[in-house]
PDB file of N, CA and C in Angstrom:
ATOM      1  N   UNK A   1      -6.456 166.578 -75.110  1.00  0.00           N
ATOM      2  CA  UNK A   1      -5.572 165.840 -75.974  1.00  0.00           C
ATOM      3  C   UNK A   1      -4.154 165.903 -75.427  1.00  0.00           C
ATOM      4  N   UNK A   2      -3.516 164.574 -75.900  1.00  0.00           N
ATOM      5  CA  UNK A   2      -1.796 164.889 -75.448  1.00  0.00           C
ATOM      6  C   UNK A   2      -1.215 164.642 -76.475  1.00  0.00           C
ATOM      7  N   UNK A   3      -0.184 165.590 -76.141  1.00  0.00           N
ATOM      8  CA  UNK A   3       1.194 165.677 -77.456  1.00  0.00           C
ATOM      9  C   UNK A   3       1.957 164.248 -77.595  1.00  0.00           C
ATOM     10  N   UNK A   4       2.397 164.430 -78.785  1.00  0.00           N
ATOM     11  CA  UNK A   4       3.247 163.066 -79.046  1.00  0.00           C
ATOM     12  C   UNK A   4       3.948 162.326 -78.103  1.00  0.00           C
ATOM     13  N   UNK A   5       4.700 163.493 -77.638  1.00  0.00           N
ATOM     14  CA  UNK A   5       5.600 163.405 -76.807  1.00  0.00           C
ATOM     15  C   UNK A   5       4.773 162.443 -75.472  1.00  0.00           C
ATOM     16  N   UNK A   6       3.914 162.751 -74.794  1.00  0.00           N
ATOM     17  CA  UNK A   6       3.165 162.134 -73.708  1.00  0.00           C
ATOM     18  C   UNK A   6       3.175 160.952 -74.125  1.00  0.00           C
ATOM     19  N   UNK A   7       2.665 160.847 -75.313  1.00  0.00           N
ATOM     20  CA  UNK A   7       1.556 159.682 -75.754  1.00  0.00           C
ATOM     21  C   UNK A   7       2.970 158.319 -75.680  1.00  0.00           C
ATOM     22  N   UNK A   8       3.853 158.635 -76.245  1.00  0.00           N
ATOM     23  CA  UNK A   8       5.041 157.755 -76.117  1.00  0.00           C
ATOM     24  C   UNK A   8       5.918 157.575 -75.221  1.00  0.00           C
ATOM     25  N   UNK A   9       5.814 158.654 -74.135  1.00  0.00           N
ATOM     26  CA  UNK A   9       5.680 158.161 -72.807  1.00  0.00           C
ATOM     27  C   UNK A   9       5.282 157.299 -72.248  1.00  0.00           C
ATOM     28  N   UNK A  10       3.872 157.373 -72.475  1.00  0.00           N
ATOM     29  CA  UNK A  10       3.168 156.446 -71.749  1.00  0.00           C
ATOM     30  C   UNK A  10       2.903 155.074 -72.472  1.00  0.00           C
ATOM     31  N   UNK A  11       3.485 155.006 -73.867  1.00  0.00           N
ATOM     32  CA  UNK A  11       3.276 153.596 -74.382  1.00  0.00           C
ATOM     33  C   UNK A  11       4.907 153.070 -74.108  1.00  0.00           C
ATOM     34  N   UNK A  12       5.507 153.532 -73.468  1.00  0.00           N
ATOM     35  CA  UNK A  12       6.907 152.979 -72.800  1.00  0.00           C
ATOM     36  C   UNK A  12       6.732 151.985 -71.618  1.00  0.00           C
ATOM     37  N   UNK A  13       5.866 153.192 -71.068  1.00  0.00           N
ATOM     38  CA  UNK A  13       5.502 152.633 -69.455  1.00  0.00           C
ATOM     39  C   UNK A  13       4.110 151.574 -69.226  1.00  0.00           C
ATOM     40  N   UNK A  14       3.692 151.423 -70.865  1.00  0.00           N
ATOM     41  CA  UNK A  14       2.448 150.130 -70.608  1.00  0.00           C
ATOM     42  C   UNK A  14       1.482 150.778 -70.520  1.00  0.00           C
ATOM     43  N   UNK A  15       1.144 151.973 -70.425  1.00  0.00           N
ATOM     44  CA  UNK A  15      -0.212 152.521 -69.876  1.00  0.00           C
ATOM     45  C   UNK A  15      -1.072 152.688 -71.602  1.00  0.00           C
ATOM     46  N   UNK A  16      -2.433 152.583 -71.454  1.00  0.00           N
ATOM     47  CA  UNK A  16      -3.120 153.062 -72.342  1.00  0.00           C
ATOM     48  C   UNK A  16      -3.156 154.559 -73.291  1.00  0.00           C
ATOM     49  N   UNK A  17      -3.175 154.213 -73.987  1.00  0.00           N
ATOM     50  CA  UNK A  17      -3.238 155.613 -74.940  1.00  0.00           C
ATOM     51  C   UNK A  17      -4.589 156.085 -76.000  1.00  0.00           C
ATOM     52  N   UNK A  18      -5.231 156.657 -76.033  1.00  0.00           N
ATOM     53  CA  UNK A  18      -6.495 156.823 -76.301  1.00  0.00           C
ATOM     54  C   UNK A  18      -6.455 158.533 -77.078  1.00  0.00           C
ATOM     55  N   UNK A  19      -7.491 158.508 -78.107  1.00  0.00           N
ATOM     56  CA  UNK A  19      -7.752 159.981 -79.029  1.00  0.00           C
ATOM     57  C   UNK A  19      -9.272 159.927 -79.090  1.00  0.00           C
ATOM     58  N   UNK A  20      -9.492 160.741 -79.369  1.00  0.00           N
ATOM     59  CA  UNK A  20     -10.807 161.261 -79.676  1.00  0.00           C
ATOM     60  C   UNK A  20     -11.090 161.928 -80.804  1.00  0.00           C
ATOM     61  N   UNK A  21     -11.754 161.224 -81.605  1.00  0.00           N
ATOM     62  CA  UNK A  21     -12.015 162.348 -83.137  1.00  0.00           C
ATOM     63  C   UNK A  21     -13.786 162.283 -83.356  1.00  0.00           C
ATOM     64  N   UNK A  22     -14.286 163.839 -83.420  1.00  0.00           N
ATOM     65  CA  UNK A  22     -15.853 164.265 -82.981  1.00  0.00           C
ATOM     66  C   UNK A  22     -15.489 164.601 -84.722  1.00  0.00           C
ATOM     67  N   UNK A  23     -16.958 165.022 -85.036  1.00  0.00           N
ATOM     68  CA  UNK A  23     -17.341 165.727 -86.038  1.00  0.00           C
ATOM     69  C   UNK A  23     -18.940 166.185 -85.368  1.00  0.00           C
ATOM     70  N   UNK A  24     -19.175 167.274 -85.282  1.00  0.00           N
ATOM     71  CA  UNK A  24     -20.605 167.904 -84.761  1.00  0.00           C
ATOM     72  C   UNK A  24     -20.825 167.098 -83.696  1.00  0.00           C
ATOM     73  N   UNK A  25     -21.896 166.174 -83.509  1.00  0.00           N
ATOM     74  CA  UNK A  25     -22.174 165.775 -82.440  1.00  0.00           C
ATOM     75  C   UNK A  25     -22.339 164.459 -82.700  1.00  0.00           C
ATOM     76  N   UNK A  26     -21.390 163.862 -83.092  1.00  0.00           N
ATOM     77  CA  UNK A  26     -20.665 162.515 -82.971  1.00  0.00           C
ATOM     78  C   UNK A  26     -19.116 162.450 -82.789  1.00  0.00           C
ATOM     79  N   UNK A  27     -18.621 161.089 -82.073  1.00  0.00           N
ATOM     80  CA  UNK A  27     -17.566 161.217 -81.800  1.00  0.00           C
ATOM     81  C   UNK A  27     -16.880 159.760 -81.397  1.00  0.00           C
ATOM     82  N   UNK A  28     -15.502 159.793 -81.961  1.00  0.00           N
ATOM     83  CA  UNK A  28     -15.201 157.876 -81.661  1.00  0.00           C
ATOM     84  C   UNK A  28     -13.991 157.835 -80.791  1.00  0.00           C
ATOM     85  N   UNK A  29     -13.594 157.490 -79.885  1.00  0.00           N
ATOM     86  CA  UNK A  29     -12.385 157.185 -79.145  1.00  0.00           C
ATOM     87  C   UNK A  29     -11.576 156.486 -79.120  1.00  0.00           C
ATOM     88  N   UNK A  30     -10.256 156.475 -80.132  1.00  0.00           N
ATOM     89  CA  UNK A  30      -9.588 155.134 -80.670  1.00  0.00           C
ATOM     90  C   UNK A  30      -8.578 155.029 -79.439  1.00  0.00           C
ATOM     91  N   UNK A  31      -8.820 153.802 -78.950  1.00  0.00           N
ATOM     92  CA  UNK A  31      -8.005 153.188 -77.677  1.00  0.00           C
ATOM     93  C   UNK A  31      -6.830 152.300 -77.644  1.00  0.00           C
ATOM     94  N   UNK A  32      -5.777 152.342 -77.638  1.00  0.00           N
ATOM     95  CA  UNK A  32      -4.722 151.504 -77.251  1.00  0.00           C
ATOM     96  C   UNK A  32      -4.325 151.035 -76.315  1.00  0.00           C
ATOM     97  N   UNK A  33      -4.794 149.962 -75.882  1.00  0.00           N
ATOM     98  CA  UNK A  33      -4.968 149.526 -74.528  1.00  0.00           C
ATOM     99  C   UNK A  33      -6.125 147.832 -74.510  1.00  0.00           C
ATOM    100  N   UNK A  34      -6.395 147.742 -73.580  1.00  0.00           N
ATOM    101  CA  UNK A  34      -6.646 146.503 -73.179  1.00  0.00           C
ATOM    102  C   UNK A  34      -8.231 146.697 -73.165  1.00  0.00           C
ATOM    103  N   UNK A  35      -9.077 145.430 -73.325  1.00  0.00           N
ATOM    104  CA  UNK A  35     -10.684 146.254 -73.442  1.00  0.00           C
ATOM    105  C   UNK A  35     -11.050 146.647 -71.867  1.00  0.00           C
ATOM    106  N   UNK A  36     -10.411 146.135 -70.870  1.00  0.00           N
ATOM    107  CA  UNK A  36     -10.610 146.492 -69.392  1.00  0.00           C
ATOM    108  C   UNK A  36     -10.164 147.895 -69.501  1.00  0.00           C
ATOM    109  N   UNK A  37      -8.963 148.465 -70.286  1.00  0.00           N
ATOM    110  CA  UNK A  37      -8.921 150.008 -70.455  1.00  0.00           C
ATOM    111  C   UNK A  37     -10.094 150.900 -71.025  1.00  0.00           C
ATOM    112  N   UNK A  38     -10.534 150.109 -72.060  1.00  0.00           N
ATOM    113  CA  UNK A  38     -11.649 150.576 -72.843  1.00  0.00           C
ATOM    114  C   UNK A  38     -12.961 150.883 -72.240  1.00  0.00           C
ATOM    115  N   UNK A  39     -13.115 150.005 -70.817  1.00  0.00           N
ATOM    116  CA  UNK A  39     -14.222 149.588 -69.869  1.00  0.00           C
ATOM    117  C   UNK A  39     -14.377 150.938 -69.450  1.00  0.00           C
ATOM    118  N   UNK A  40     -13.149 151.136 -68.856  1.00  0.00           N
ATOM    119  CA  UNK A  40     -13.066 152.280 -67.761  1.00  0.00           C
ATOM    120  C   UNK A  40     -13.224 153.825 -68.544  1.00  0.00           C
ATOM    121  N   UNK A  41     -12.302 153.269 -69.758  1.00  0.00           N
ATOM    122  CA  UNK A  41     -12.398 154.698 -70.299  1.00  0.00           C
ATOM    123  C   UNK A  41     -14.210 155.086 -70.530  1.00  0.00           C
ATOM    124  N   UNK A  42     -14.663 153.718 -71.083  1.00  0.00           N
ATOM    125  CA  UNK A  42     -16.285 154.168 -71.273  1.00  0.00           C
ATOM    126  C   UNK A  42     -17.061 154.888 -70.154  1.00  0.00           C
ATOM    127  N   UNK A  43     -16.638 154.698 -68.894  1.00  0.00           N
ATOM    128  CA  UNK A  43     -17.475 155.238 -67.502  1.00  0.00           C
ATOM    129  C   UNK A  43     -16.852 156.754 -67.647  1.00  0.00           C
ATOM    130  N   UNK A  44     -15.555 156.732 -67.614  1.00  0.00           N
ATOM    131  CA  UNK A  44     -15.350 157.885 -67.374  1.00  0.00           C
ATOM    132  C   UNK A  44     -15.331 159.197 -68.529  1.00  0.00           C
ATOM    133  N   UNK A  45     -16.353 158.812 -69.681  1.00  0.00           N
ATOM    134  CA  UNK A  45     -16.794 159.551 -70.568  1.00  0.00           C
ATOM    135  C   UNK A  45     -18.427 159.801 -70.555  1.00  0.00           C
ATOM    136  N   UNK A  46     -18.925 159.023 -70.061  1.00  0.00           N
ATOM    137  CA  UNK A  46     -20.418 158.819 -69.297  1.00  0.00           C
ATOM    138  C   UNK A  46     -20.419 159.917 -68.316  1.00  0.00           C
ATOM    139  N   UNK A  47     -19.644 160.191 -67.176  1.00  0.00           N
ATOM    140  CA  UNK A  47     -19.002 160.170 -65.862  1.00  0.00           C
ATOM    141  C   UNK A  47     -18.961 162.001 -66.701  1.00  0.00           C
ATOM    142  N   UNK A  48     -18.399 162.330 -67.701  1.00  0.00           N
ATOM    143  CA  UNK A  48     -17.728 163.589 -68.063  1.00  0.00           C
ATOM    144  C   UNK A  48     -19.445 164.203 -68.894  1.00  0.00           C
ATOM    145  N   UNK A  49     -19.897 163.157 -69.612  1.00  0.00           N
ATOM    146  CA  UNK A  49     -21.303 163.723 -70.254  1.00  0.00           C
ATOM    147  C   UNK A  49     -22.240 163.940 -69.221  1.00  0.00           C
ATOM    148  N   UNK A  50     -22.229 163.240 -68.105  1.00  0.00           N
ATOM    149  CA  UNK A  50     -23.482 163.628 -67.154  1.00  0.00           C
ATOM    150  C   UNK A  50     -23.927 164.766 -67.056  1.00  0.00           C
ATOM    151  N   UNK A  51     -22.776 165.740 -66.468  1.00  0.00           N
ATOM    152  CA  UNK A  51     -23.565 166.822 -66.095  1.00  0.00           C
ATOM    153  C   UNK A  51     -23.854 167.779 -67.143  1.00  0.00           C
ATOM    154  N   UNK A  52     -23.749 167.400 -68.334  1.00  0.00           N
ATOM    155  CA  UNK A  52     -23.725 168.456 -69.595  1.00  0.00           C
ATOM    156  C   UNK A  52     -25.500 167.782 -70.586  1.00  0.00           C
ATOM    157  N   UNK A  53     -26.050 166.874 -69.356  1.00  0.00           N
ATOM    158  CA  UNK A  53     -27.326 166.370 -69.767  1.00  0.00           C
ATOM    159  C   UNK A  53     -27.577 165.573 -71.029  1.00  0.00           C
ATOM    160  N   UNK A  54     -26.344 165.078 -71.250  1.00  0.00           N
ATOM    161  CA  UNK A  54     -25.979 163.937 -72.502  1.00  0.00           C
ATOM    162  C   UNK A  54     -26.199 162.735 -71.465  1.00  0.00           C
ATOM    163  N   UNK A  55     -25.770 161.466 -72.203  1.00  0.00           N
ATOM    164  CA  UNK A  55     -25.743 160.364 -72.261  1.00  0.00           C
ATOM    165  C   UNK A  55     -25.102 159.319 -73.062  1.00  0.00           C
ATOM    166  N   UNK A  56     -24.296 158.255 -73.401  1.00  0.00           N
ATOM    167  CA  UNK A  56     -23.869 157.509 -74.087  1.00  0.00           C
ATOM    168  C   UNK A  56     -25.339 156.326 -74.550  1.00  0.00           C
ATOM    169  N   UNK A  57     -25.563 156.232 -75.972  1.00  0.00           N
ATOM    170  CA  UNK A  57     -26.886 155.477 -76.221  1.00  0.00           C
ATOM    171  C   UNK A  57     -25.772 154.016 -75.806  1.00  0.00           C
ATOM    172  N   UNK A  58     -26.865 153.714 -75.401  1.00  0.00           N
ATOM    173  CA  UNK A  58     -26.334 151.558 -75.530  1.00  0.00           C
ATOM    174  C   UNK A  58     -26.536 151.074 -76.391  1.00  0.00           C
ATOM    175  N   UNK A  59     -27.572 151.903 -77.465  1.00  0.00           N
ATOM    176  CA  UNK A  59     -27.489 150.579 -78.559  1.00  0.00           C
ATOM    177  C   UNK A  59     -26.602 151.361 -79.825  1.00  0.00           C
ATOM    178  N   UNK A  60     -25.486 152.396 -79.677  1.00  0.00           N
ATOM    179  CA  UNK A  60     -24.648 152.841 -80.659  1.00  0.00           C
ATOM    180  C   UNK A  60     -23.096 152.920 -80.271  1.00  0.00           C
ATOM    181  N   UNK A  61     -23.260 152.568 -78.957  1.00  0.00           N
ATOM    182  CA  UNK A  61     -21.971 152.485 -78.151  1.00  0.00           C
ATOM    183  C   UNK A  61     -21.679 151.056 -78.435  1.00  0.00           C
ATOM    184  N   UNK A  62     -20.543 150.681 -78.816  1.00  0.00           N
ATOM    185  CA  UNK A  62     -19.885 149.440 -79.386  1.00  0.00           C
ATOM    186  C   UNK A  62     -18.264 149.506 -79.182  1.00  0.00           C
ATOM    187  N   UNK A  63     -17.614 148.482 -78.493  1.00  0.00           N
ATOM    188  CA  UNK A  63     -16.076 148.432 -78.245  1.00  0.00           C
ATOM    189  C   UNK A  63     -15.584 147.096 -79.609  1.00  0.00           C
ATOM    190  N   UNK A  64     -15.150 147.857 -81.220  1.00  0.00           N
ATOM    191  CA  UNK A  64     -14.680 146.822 -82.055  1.00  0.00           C
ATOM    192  C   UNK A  64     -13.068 146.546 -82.068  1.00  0.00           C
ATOM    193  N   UNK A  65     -12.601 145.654 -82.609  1.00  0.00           N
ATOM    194  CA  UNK A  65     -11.249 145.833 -82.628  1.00  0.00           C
ATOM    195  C   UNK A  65     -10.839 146.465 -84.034  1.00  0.00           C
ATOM    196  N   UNK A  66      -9.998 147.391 -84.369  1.00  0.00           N
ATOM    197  CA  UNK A  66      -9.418 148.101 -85.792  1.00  0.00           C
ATOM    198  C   UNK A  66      -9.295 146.854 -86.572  1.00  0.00           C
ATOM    199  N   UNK A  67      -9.076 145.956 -86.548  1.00  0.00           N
ATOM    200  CA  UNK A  67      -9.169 144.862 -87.895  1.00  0.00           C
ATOM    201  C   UNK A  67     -10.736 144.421 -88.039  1.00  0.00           C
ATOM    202  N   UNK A  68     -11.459 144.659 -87.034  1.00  0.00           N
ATOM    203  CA  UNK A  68     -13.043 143.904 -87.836  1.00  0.00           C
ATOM    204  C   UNK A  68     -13.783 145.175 -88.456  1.00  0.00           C
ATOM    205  N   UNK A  69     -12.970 146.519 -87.718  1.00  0.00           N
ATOM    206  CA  UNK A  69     -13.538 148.104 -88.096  1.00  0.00           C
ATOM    207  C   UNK A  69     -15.161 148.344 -87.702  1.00  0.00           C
ATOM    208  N   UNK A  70     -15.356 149.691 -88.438  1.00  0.00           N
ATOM    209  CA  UNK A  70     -16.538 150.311 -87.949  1.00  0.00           C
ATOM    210  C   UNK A  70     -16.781 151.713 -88.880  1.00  0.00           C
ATOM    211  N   UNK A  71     -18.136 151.690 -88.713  1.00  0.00           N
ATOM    212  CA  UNK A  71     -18.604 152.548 -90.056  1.00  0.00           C
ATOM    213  C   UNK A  71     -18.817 153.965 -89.017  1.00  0.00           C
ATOM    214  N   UNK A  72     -18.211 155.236 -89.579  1.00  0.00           N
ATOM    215  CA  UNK A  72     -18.148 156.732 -89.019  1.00  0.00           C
ATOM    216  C   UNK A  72     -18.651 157.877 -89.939  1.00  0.00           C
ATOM    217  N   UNK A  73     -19.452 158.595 -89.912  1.00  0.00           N
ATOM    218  CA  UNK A  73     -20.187 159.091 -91.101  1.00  0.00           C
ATOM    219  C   UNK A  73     -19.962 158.679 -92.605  1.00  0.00           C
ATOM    220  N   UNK A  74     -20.352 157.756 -92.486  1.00  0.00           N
ATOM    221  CA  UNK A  74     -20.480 157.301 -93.768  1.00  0.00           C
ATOM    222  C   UNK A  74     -19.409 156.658 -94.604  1.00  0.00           C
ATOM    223  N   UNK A  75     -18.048 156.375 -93.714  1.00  0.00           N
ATOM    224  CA  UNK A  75     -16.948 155.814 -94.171  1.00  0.00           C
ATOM    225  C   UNK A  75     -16.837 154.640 -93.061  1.00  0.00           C
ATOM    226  N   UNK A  76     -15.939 153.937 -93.795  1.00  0.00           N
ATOM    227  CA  UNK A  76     -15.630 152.490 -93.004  1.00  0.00           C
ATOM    228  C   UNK A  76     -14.153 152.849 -92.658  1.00  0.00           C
ATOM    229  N   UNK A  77     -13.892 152.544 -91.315  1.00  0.00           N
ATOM    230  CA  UNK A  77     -12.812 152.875 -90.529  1.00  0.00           C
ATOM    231  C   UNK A  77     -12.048 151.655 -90.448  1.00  0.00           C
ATOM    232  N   UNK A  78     -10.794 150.849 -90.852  1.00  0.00           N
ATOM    233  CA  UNK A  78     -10.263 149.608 -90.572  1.00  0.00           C
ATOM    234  C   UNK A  78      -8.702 149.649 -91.016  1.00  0.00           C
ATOM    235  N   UNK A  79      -7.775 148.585 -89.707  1.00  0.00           N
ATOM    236  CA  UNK A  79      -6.694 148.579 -90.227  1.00  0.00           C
ATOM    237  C   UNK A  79      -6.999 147.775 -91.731  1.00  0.00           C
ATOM    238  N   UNK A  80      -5.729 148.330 -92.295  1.00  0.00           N
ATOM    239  CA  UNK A  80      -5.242 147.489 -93.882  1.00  0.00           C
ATOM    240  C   UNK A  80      -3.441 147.646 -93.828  1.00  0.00           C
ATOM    241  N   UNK A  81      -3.428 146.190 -93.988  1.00  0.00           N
ATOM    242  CA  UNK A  81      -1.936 145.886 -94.187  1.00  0.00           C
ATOM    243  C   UNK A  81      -1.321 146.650 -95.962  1.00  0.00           C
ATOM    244  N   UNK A  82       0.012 147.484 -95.385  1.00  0.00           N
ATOM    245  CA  UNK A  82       0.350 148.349 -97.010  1.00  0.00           C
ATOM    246  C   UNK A  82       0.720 147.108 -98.047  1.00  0.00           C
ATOM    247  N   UNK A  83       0.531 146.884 -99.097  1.00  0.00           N
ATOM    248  CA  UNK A  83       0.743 145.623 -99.919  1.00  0.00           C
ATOM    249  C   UNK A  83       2.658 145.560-100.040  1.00  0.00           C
ATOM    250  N   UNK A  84       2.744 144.777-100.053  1.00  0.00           N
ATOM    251  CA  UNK A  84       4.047 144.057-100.146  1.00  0.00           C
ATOM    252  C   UNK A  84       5.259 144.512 -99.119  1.00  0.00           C
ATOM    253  N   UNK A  85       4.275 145.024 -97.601  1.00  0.00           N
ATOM    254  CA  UNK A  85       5.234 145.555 -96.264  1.00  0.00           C
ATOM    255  C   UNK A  85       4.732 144.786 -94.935  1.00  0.00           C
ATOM    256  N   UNK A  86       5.319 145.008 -94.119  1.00  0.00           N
ATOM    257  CA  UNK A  86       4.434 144.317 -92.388  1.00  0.00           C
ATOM    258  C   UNK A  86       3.690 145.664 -91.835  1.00  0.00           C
ATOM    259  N   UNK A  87       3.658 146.883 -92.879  1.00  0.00           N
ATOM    260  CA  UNK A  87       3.214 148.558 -92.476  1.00  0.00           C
ATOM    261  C   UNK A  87       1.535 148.263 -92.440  1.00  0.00           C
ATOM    262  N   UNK A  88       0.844 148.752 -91.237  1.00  0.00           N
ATOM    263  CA  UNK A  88      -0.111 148.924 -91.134  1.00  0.00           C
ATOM    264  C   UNK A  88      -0.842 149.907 -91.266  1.00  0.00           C
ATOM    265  N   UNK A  89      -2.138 150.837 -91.418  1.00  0.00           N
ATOM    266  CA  UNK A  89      -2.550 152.393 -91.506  1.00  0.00           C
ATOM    267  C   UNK A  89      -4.011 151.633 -91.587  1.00  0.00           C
ATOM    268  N   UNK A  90      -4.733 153.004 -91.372  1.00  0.00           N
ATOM    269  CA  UNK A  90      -6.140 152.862 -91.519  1.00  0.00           C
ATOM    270  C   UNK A  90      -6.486 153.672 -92.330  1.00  0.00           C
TER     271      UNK A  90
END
């Protein structure tokens, strides 16, 4: 993980910014960046599970955008605009 501080670094300089939030043995990678960022980031999490005898399934691995969202144990994950602001949150 990187500190704030990095993370706004690097959204200065254009580069992608990406988190990871697991619970047991699931886990979602929220990406800021371009889906060609998203591409790469997917190999190189494949690339990191190999030798630990995991795998990424293909049919649960899905790249959505935060406004169409996605369901994470049992909750629905999606931006929502705050009512009567341009403030966004999920």
């Amino acid at each position: 993980m990187s500190t704030q501080r990095r993370r706004e670094g690097r959204r200065i300089k254009s580069l992608p910014n990406w988190r990871v939030v697991r619970y047991a043995d699931d886990f979602v990678v929220l990406v800021h960046g371009t889906e060609q960022d998203t591409e790469m980031l997917r190999e190189e999490i494949a690339h990191v599970l190999r030798p630990m005898g995991l795998r990424l399934s293909s049919e649960k691995t899905r790249v959505v955008n935060m406004g169409e969202g996605f369901d994470f144990l049992g909750f629905h994950v999606q931006w929502r605009r705050k009512r009567g602001t341009n403030k966004w949150y999920v």
